[in-house]
C-alpha atoms as a PDB file:
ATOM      1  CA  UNK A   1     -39.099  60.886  52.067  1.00  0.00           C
ATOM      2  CA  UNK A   2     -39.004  57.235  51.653  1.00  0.00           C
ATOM      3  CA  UNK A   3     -39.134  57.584  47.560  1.00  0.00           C
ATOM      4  CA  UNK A   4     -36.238  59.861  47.910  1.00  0.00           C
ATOM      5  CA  UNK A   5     -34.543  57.352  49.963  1.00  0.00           C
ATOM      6  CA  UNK A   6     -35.189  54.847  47.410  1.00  0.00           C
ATOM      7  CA  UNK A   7     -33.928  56.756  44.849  1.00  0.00           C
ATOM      8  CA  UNK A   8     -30.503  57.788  46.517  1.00  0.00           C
ATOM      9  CA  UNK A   9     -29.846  54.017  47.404  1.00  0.00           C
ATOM     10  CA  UNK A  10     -30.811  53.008  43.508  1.00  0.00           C
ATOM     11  CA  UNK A  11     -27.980  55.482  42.245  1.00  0.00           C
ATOM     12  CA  UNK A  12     -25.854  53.508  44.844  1.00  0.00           C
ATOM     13  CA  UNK A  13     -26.836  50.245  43.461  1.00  0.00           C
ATOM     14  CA  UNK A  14     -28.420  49.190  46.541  1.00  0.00           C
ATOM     15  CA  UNK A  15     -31.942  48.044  46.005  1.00  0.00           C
ATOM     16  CA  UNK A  16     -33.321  47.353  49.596  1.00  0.00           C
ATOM     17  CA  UNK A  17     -37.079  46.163  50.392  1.00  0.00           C
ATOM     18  CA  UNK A  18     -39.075  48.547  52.005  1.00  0.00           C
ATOM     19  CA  UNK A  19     -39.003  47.212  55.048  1.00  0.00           C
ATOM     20  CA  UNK A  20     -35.251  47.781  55.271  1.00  0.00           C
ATOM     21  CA  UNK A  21     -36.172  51.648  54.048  1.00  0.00           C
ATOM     22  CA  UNK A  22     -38.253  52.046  56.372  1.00  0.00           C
ATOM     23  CA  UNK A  23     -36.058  51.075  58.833  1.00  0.00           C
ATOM     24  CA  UNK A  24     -33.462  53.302  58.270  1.00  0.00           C
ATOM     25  CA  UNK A  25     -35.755  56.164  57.966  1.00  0.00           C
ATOM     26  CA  UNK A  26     -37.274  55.068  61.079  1.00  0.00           C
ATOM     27  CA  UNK A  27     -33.387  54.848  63.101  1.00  0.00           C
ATOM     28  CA  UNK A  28     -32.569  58.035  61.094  1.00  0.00           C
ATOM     29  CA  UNK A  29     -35.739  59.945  62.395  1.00  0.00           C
ATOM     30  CA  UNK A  30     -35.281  58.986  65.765  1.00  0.00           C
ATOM     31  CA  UNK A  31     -31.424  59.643  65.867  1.00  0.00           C
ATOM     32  CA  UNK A  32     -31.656  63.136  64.622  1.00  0.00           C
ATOM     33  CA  UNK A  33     -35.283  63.805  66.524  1.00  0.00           C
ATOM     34  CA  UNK A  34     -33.286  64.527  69.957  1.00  0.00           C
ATOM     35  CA  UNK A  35     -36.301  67.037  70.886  1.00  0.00           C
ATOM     36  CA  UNK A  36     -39.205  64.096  70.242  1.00  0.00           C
ATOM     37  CA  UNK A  37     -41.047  66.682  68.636  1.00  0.00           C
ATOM     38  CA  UNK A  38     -41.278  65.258  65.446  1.00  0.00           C
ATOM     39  CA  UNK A  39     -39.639  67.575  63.529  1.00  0.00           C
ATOM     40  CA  UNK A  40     -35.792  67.910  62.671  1.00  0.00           C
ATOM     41  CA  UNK A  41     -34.835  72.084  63.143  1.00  0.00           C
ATOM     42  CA  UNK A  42     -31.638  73.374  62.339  1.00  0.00           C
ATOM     43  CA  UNK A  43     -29.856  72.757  65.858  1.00  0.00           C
ATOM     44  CA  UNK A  44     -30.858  68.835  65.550  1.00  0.00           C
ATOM     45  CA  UNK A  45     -29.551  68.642  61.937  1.00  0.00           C
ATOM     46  CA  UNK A  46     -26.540  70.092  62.415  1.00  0.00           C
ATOM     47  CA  UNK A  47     -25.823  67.981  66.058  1.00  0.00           C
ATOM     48  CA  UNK A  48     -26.574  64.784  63.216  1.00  0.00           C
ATOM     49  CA  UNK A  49     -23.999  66.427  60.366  1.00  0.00           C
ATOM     50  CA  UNK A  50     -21.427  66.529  63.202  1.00  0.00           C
ATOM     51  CA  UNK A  51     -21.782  63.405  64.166  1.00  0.00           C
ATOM     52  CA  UNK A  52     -22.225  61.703  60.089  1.00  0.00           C
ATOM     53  CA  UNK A  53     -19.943  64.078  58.253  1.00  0.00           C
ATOM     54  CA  UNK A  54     -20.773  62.135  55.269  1.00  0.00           C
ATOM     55  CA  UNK A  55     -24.725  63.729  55.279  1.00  0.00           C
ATOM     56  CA  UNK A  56     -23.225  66.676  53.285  1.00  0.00           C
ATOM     57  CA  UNK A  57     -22.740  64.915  50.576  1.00  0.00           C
ATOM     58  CA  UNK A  58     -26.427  64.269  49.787  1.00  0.00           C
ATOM     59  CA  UNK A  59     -27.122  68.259  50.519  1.00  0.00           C
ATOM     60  CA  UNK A  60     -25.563  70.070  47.703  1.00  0.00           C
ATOM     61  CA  UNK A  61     -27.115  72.515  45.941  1.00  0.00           C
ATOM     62  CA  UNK A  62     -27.116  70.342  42.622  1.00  0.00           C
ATOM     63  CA  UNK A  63     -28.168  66.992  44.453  1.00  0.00           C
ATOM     64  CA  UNK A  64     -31.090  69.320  46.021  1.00  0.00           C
ATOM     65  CA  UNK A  65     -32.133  70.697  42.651  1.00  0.00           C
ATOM     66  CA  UNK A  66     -31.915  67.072  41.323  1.00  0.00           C
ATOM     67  CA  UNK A  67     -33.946  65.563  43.863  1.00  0.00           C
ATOM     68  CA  UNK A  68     -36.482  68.227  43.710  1.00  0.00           C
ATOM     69  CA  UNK A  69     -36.945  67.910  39.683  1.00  0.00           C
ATOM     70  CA  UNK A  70     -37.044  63.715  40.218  1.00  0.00           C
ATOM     71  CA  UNK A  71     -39.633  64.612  43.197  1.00  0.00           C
ATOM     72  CA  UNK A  72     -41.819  67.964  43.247  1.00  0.00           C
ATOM     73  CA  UNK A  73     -43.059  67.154  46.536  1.00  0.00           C
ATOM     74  CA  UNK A  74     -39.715  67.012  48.196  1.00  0.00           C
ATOM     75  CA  UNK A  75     -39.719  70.952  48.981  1.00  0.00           C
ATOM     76  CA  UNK A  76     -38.135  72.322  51.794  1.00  0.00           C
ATOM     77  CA  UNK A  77     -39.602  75.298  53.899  1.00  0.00           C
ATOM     78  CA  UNK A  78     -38.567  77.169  55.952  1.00  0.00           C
ATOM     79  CA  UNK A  79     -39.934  79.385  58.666  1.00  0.00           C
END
């Protein structure tokens, strides 16, 4: 996740030390991990795409296939 991250800031121009990465990945985590289970399911994401609109943007089909080609490991399953 945090390479991702990384990357999606870079294409932003924002180049942020890791410690600021982690950061927000840490906030993000926690914001959107109402359950403390740790694990984000589909009623927590969606609760977090209500309340930052602007999420979408980052979840488009192309941006997904993208992301996945730049990072194999960045696969999403579902159950």
């Amino acid at each position: 996740v945090k390479r991702m991250v990384i990357a999606t800031l870079a294409e932003s121009g924002m180049n942020l030390s890791d410690d600021v990465v982690e950061n927000i990945i840490d906030k993000t985590f926690d914001e959107a991990d109402t359950k403390q289970d740790g694990k984000i399911d589909k009623e927590e994401w969606r609760s977090m795409v209500l309340q930052h609109p602007s999420l979408l943007k980052n979840v488009t089909l192309q941006y997904l296939k993208d992301i996945t080609t730049a990072f194999p490991s960045f696969v999403f399953h579902s159950q």
